[in-house]
Protein backbone atom coordinates (compact mmCIF):
# COMPACT_ATOMS: atom_id res chain seq x y z
CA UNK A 1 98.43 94.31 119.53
CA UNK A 2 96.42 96.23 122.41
CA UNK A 3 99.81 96.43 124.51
CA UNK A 4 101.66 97.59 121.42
CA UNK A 5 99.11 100.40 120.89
CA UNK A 6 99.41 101.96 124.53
CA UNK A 7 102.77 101.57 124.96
CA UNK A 8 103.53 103.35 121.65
CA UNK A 9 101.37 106.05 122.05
CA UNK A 10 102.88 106.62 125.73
CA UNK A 11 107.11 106.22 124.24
CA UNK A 12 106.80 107.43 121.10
CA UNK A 13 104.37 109.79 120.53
CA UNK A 14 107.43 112.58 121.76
CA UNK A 15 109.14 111.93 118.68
CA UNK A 16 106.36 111.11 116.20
CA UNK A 17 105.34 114.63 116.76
CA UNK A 18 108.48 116.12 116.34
CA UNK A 19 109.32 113.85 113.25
CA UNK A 20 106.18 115.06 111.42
CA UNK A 21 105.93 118.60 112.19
CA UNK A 22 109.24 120.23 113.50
CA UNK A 23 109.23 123.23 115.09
CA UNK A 24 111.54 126.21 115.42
CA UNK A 25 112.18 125.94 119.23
CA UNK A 26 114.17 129.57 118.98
CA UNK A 27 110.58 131.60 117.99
CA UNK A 28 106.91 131.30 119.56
CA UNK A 29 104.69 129.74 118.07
CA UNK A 30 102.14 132.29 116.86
CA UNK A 31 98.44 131.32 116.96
CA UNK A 32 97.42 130.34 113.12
CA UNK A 33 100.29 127.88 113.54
CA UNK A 34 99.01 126.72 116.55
CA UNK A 35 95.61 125.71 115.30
CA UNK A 36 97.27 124.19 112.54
CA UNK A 37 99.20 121.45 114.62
CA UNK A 38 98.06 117.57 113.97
CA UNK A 39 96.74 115.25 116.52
CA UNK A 40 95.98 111.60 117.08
CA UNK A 41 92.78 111.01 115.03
CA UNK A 42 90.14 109.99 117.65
CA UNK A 43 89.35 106.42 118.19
CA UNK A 44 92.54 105.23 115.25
CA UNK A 45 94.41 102.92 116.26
CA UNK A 46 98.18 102.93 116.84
CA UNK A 47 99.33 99.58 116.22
CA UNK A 48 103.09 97.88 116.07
CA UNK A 49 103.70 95.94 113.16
CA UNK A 50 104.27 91.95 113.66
CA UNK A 51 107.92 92.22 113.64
CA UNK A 52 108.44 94.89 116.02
CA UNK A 53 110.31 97.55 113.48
CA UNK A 54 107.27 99.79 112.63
CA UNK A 55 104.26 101.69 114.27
CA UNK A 56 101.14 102.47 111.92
CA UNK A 57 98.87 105.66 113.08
CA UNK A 58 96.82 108.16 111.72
CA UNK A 59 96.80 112.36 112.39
CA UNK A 60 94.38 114.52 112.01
CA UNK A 61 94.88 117.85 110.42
CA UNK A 62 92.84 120.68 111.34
CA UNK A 63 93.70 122.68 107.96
CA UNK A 64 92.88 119.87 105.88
CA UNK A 65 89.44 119.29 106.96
CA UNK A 66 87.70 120.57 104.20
CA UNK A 67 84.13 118.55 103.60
CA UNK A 68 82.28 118.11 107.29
CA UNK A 69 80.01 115.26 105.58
CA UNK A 70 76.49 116.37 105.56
CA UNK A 71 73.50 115.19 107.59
CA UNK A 72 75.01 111.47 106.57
CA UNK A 73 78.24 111.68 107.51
CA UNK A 74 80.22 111.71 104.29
CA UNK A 75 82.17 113.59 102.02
CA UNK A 76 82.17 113.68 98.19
CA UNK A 77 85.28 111.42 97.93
CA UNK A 78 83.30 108.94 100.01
CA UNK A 79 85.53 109.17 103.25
CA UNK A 80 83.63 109.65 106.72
CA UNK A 81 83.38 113.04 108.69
CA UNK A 82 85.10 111.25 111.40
CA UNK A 83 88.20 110.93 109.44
CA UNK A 84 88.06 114.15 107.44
CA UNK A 85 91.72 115.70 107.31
CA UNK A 86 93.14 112.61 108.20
CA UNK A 87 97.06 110.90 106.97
CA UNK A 88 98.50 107.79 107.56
CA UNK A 89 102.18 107.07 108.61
CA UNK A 90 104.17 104.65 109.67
CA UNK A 91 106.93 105.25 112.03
CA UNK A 92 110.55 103.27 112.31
CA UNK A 93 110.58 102.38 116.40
CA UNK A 94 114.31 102.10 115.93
CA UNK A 95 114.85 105.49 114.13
CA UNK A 96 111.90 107.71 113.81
CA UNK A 97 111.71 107.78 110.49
CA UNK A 98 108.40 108.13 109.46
CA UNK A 99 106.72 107.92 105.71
CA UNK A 100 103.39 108.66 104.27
CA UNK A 101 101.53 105.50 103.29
CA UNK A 102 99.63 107.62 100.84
CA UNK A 103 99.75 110.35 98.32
CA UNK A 104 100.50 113.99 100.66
CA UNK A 105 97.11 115.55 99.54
CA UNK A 106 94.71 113.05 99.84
CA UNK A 107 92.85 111.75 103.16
CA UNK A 108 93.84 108.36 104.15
CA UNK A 109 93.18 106.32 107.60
CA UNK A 110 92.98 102.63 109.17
CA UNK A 111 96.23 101.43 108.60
CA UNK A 112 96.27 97.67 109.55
CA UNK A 113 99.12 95.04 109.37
CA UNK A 114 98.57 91.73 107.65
CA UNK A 115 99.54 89.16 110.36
CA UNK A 116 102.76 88.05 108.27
CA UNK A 117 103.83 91.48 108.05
CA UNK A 118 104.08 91.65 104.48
CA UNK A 119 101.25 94.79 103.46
CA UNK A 120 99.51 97.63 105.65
CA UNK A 121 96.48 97.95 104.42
CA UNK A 122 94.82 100.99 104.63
CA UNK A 123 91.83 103.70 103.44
CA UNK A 124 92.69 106.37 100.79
CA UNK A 125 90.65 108.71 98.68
CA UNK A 126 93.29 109.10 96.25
CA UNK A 127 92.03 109.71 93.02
CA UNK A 128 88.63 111.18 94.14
CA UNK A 129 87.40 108.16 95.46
CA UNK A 130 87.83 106.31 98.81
CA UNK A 131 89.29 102.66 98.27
CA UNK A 132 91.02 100.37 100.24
CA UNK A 133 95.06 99.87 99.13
CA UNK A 134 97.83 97.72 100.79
CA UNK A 135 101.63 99.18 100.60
CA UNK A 136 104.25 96.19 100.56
CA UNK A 137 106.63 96.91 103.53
CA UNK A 138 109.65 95.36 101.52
CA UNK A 139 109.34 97.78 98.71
CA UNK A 140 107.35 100.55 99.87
CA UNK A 141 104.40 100.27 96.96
CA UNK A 142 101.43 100.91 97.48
CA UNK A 143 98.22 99.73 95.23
CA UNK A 144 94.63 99.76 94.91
CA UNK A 145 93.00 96.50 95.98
CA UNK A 146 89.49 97.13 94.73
CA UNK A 147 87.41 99.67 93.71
CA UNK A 148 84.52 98.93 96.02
CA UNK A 149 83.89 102.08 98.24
CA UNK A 150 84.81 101.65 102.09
CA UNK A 151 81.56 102.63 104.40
CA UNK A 152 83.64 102.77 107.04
CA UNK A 153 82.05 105.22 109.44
CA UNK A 154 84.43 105.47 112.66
CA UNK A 155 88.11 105.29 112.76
CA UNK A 156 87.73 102.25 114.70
CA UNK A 157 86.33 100.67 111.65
CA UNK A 158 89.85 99.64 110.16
CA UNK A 159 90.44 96.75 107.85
CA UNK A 160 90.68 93.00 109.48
CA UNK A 161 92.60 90.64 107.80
CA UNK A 162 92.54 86.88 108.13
CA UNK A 163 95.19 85.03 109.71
CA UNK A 164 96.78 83.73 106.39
CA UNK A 165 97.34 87.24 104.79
CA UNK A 166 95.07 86.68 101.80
CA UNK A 167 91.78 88.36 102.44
CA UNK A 168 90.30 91.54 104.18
CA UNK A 169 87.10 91.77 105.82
CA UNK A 170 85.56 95.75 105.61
CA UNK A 171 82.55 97.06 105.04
CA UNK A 172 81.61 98.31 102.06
CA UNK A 173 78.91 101.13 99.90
CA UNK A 174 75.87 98.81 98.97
CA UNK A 175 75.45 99.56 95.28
CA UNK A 176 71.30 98.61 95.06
CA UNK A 177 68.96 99.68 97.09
CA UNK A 178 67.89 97.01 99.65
CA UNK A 179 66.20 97.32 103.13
CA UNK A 180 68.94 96.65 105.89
CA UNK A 181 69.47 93.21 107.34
CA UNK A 182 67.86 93.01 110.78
CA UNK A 183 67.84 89.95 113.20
CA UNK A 184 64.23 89.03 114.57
CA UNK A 185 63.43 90.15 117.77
CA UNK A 186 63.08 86.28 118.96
CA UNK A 187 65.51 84.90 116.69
CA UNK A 188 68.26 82.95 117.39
CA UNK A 189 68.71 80.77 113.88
CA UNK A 190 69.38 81.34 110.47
CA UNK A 191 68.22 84.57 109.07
CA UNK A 192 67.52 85.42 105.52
CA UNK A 193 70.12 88.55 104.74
CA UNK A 194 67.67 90.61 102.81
CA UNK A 195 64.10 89.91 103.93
CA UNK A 196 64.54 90.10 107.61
CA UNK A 197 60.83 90.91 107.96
CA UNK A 198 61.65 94.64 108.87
CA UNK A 199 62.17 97.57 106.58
CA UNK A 200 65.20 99.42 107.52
CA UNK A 201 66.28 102.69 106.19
CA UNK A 202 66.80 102.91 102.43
CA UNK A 203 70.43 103.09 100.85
CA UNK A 204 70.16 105.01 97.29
CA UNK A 205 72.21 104.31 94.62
CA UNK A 206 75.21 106.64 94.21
CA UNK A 207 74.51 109.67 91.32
CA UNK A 208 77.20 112.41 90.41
CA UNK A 209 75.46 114.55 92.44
CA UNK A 210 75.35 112.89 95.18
CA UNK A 211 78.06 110.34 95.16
CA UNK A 212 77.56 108.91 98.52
CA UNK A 213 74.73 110.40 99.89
CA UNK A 214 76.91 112.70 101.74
CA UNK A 215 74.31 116.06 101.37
CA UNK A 216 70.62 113.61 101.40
CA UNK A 217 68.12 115.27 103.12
CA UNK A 218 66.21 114.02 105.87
CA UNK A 219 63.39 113.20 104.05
CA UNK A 220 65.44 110.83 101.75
CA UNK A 221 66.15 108.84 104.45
CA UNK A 222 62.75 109.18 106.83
CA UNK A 223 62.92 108.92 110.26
CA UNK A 224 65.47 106.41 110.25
CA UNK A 225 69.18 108.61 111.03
CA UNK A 226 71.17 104.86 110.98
CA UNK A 227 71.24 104.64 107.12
CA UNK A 228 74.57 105.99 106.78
CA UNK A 229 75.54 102.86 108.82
CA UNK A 230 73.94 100.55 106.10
CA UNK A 231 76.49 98.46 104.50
CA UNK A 232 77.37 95.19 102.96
CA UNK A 233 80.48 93.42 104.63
CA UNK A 234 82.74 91.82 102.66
CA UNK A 235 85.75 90.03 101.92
CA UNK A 236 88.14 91.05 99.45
CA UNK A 237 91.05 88.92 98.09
CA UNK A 238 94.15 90.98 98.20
CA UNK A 239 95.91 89.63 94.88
CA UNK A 240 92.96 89.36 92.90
CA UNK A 241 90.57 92.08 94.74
CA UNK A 242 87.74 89.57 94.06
CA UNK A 243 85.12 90.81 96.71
CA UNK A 244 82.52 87.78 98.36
CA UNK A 245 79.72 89.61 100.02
CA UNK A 246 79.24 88.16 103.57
CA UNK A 247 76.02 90.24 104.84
CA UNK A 248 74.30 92.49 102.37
CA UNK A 249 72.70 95.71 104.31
CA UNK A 250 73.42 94.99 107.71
CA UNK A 251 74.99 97.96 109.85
CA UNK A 252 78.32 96.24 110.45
CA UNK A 253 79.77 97.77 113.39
CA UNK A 254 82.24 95.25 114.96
CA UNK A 255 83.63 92.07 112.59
CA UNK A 256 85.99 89.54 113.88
CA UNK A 257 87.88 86.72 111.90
CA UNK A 258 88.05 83.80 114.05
CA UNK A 259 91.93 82.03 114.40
CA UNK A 260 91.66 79.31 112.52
CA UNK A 261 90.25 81.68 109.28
CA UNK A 262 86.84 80.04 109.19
CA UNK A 263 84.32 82.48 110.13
CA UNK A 264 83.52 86.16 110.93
CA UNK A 265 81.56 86.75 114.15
CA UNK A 266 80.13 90.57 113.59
CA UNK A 267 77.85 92.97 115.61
CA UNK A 268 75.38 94.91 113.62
CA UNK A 269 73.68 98.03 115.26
CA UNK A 270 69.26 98.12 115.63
CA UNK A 271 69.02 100.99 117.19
CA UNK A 272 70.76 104.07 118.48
CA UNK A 273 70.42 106.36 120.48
CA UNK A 274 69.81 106.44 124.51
CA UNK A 275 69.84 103.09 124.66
CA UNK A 276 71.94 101.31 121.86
CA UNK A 277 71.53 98.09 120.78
CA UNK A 278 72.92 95.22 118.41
CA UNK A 279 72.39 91.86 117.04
CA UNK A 280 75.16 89.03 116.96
CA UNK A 281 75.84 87.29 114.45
CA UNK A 282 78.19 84.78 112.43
CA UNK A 283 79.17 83.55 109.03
CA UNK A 284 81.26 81.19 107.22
CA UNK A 285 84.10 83.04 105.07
CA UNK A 286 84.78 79.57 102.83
CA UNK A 287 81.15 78.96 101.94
CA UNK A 288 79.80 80.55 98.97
CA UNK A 289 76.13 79.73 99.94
CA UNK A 290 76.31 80.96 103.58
CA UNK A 291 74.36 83.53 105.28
CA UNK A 292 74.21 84.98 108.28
CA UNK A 293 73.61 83.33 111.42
CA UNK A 294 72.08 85.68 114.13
CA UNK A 295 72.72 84.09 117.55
CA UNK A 296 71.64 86.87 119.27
CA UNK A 297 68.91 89.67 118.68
CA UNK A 298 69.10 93.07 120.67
CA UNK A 299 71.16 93.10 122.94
CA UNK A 300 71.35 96.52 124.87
CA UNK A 301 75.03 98.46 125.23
CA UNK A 302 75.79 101.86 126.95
CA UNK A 303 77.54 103.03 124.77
CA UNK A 304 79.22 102.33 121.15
CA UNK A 305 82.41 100.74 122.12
CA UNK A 306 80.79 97.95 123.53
CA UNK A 307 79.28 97.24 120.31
CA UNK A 308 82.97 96.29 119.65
CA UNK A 309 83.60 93.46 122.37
CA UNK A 310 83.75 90.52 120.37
CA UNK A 311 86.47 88.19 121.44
CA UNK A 312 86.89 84.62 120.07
CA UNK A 313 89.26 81.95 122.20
CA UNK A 314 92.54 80.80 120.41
CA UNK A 315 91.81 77.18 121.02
CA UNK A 316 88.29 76.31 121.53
CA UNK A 317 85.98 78.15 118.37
CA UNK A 318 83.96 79.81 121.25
CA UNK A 319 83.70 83.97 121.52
CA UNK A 320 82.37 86.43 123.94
CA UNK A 321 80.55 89.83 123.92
CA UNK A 322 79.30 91.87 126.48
CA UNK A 323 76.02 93.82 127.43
CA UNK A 324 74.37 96.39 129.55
CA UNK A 325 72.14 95.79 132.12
CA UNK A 326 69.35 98.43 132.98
CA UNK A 327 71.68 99.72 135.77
CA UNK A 328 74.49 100.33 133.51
CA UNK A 329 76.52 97.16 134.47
CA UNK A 330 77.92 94.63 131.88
CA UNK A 331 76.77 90.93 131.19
CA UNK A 332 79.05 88.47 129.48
CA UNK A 333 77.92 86.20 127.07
CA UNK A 334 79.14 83.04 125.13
CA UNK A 335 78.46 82.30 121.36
CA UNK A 336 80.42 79.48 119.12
CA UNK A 337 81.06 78.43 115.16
CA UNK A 338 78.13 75.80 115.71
CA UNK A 339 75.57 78.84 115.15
CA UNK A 340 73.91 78.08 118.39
CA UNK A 341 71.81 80.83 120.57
CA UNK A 342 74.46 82.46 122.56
CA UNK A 343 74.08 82.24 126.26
CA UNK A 344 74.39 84.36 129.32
CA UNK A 345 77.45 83.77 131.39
CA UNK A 346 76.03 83.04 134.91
CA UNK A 347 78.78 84.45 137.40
CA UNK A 348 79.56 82.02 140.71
CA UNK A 349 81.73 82.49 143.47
CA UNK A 350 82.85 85.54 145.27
CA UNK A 351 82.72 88.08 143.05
CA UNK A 352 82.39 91.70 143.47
CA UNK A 353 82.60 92.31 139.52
CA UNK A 354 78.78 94.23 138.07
CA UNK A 355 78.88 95.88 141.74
CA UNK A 356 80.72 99.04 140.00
CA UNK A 357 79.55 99.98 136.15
CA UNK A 358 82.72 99.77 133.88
CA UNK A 359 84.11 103.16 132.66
CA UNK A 360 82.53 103.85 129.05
CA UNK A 361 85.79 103.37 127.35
CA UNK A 362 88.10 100.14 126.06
CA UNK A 363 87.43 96.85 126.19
CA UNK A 364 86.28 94.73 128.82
CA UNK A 365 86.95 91.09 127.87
CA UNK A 366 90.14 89.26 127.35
CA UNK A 367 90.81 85.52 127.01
CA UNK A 368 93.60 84.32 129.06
CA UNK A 369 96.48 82.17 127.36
CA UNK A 370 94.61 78.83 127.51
CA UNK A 371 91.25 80.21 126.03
CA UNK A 372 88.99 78.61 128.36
CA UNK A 373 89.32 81.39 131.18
CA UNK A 374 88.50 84.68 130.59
CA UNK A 375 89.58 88.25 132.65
CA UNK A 376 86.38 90.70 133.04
CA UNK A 377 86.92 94.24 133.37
CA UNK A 378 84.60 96.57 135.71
CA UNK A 379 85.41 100.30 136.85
CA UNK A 380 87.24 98.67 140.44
CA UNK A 381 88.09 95.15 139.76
CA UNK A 382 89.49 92.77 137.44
CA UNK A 383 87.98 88.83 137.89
CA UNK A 384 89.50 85.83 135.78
CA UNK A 385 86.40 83.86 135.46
CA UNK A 386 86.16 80.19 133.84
CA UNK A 387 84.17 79.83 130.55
CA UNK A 388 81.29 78.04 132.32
CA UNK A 389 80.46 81.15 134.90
CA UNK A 390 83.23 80.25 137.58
CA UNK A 391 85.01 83.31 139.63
CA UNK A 392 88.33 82.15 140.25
CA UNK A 393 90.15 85.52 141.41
CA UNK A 394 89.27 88.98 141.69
CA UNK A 395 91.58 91.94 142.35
CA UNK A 396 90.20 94.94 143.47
CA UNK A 397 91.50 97.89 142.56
CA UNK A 398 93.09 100.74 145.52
CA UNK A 399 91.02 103.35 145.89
CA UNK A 400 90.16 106.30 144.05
CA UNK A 401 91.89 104.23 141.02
CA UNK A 402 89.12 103.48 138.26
CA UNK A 403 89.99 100.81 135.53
CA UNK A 404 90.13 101.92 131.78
CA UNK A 405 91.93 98.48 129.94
CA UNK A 406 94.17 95.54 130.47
CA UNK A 407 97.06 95.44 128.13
CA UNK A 408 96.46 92.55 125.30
CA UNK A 409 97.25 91.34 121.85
CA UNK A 410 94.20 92.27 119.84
CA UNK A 411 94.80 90.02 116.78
CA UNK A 412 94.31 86.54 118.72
CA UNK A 413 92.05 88.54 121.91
CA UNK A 414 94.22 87.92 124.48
CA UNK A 415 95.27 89.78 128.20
CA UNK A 416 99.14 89.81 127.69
CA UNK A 417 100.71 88.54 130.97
CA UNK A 418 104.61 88.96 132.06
CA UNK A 419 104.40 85.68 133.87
CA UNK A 420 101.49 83.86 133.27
CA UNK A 421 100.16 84.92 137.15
CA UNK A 422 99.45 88.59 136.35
CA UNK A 423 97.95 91.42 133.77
CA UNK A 424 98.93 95.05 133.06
CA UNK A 425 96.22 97.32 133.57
CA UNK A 426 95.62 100.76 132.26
CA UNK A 427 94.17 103.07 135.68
CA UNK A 428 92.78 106.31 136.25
CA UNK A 429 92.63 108.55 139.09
CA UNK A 430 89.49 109.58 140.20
CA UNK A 431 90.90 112.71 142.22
CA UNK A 432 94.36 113.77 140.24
CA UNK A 433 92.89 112.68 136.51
CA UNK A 434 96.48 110.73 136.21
CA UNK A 435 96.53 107.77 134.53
CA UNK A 436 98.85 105.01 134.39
CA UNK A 437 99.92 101.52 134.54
CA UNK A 438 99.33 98.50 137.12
CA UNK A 439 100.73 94.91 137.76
CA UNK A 440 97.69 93.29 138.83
CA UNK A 441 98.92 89.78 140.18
CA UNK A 442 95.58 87.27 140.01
CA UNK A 443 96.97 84.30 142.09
CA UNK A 444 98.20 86.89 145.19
CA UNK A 445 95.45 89.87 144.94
CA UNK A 446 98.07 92.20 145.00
CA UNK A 447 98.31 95.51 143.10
CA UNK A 448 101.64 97.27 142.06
CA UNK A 449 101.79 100.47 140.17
CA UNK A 450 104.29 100.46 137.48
CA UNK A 451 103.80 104.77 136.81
CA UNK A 452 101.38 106.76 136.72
CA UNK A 453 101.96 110.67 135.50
CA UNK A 454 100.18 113.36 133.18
CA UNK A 455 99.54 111.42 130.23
CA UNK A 456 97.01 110.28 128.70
CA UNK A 457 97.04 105.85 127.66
CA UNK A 458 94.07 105.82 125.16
CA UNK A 459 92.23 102.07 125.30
């Protein structure tokens, strides 16, 4: 849960510190030491398992980095750069006990709670190979699942389990070569996975040498830098570790399970650099014959974390995303399990939200408890808009106070609200660089801050 996250990382990161590297308070702390403390790994997640008792994170530490990945981005066990010198823990909230989910000298990351609580599942290159592996919380055990290699690129690219606890969708090290699944430019139907009409970078089969393509030179790949995004997503059963290919060399960036287990709505990246853009699409999980569905082809983003805005409604089979305009400013649009085009969300009424560009950072959608209303995030106002286009409320914020997130629960992409009237909301001060939390009451327009200090939230 999105509330879950920032409030543990703003009471308990104190004592997660001091429970996994204590300090002699009595002598300085001389430089080497220094260098060697852990931090947050960037963009991982700090999440609260479902029944309140444990946090999952990962740390990063500087002394165990000891591959930087090559010119693709990986290292010979087949973990990312991103998460090189990484551990994952999980922390008692009532004690502060805190336990390796892994083996001490190997790199592990993405720690993710099954939605019945039962496993955190999780990245590890134990044995010389990245895999993922659940640990039971009742006994503390820990196994491999499968041996298909994660491609999991960004430590925001954790494993996403389905509601009933049985499967996990990741993506995965294509073992053929294949050119990378692209949507059409002017498609908005059913897409074959593998002849998309354009030639995307090619993904070479793993060799000794070269394991995972982590040292390929530049001509290997051509001119094409995203192949070390090119990978087949998949879901893999967690008793049997029977893996069911859902998109075969797309470059998965963002992949959603819908509520009622059904489908996975995923972003796949086209292009990066300046300007950024992905493709939408959908597929069934239950369906051995379904492919893709690309609903929408394109679509421009400012920046990588919008790439991850997927939210499906709780109640009504319909999800969201967002754009970027060519003056920075987000558009909202609607897509649905029926496989039709998604559409742009015309705004109406008075709305001051896409006056201000939204910080680059966190997510800007939320569903509201109903799942037919939606709250829309931009840098100086939140607005609860209807599904159909309809501005209901919009709260600006005071000034000099720039909006980063709205506290949620990110496993059923909701805004979490203390009384059904109002949202949290995660501020930062343009002047002072504070950050902090505000009530933001929707049906009065009102604005209370709850703190605000020298800390920093995350998104």
């Amino acid at each position: 849960m999105r509330a879950a996250c920032l409030l543990a990382v703003a009471c308990c990161a104190p004592g997660l510190a001091a429970s996994i590297a204590a300090q002699d308070t009595t002598a300085a702390l001389s430089i080497d030491a220094a260098l060697r403390q852990p931090s947050f790994l960037a963009f991982g997640p700090v999440l609260l398992s479902p029944d309140g008792k444990w946090i999952t994170y990962t740390l990063r530490y500087p002394d165990r980095i000891q591959h930087a990945g090559g010119q693709t981005g990986y290292g010979p066990t087949g973990m990312s750069s991103a998460v090189a010198g990484a551990r994952a823990y999980i922390t008692a909230v009532a004690t502060g006990e805190t336990i390796g989910v892994s083996d001490s000298g190997a790199t592990s990351w993405g720690g993710s709670w099954s939605p019945n609580g039962e496993f955190l599942a999780f990245y590890s290159d134990v044995g010389g190979t990245a895999a993922l592996w659940v640990r039971e919380t009742a006994t503390g055990r820990a196994r491999r699942v499968s041996a298909a290699v994660p491609r999991a690129y960004t430590a925001l690219q954790v494993p996403q389990w389905t509601p009933d606890s049985r499967r996990i969708i990741l993506p995965i090290l294509p073992d053929e070569p294949r050119a990378s699944a692209v949507a059409p430019s002017d498609s908005t139907g059913s897409v074959d996975e593998t002849t998309s009409g354009r030639t995307g970078p090619r993904v070479l089969r793993p060799n000794p040498d070269q394991r995972f393509g982590q040292d390929q030179p530049a001509a290997a790949r051509g001119a094409d830098t995203r192949g070390h995004l090119v990978a087949d997503l998949v879901a893999i059963d967690v008793t049997t570790g029977h893996v069911t290919t859902l998109v075969r060399g797309g470059r998965p960036w963002h992949y959603v399970v819908s509520p009622d287990g059904r489908y996975v709505a995923f972003t796949s990246l086209r292009t990066l650099g300046y300007t950024t853009t992905f493709d939408v699409g959908l597929v069934a999980l239950d369906s051995s014959a379904s492919t893709p569905r690309y609903i929408a082809s394109a679509i421009p983003v400012s920046n990588f974390e919008s790439a991850r805005s997927i939210t499906w409604s709780r109640t009504t089979g319909k999800f969201l995303f967002a754009a970027t305009d060519s003056a920075g400013r987000e558009a909202y649009f609607l897509g649905g399990t029926e496989g039709a085009p998604a559409h742009r969300i015309t705004l109406r009424g008075p709305s001051t939200l896409g006056m201000s560009p939204r910080l680059p950072t966190g997510q800007s959608l939320w569903w509201d408890r109903s799942g037919r209303r939606f709250y829309a995030l931009s840098a100086r106002s939140v607005a609860l808009v209807a599904a159909d286009g309809e501005v209901q409320s919009v709260v600006r914020a005071p000034a000099h106070r720039a909006l980063v997130a709205l506290l949620g629960h990110a496993s059923d992409g909701t805004a979490w609200t203390p009384d059904s009237e109002s949202v949290i909301a995660v501020f930062t001060d343009d002047s002072t660089r504070r950050m902090g939390f505000a009530r933001v009451d929707m049906r009065r327009h009102a604005w209370r801050i709850l703190r605000e200090d020298e800390r920093s939230y995350g998104t």
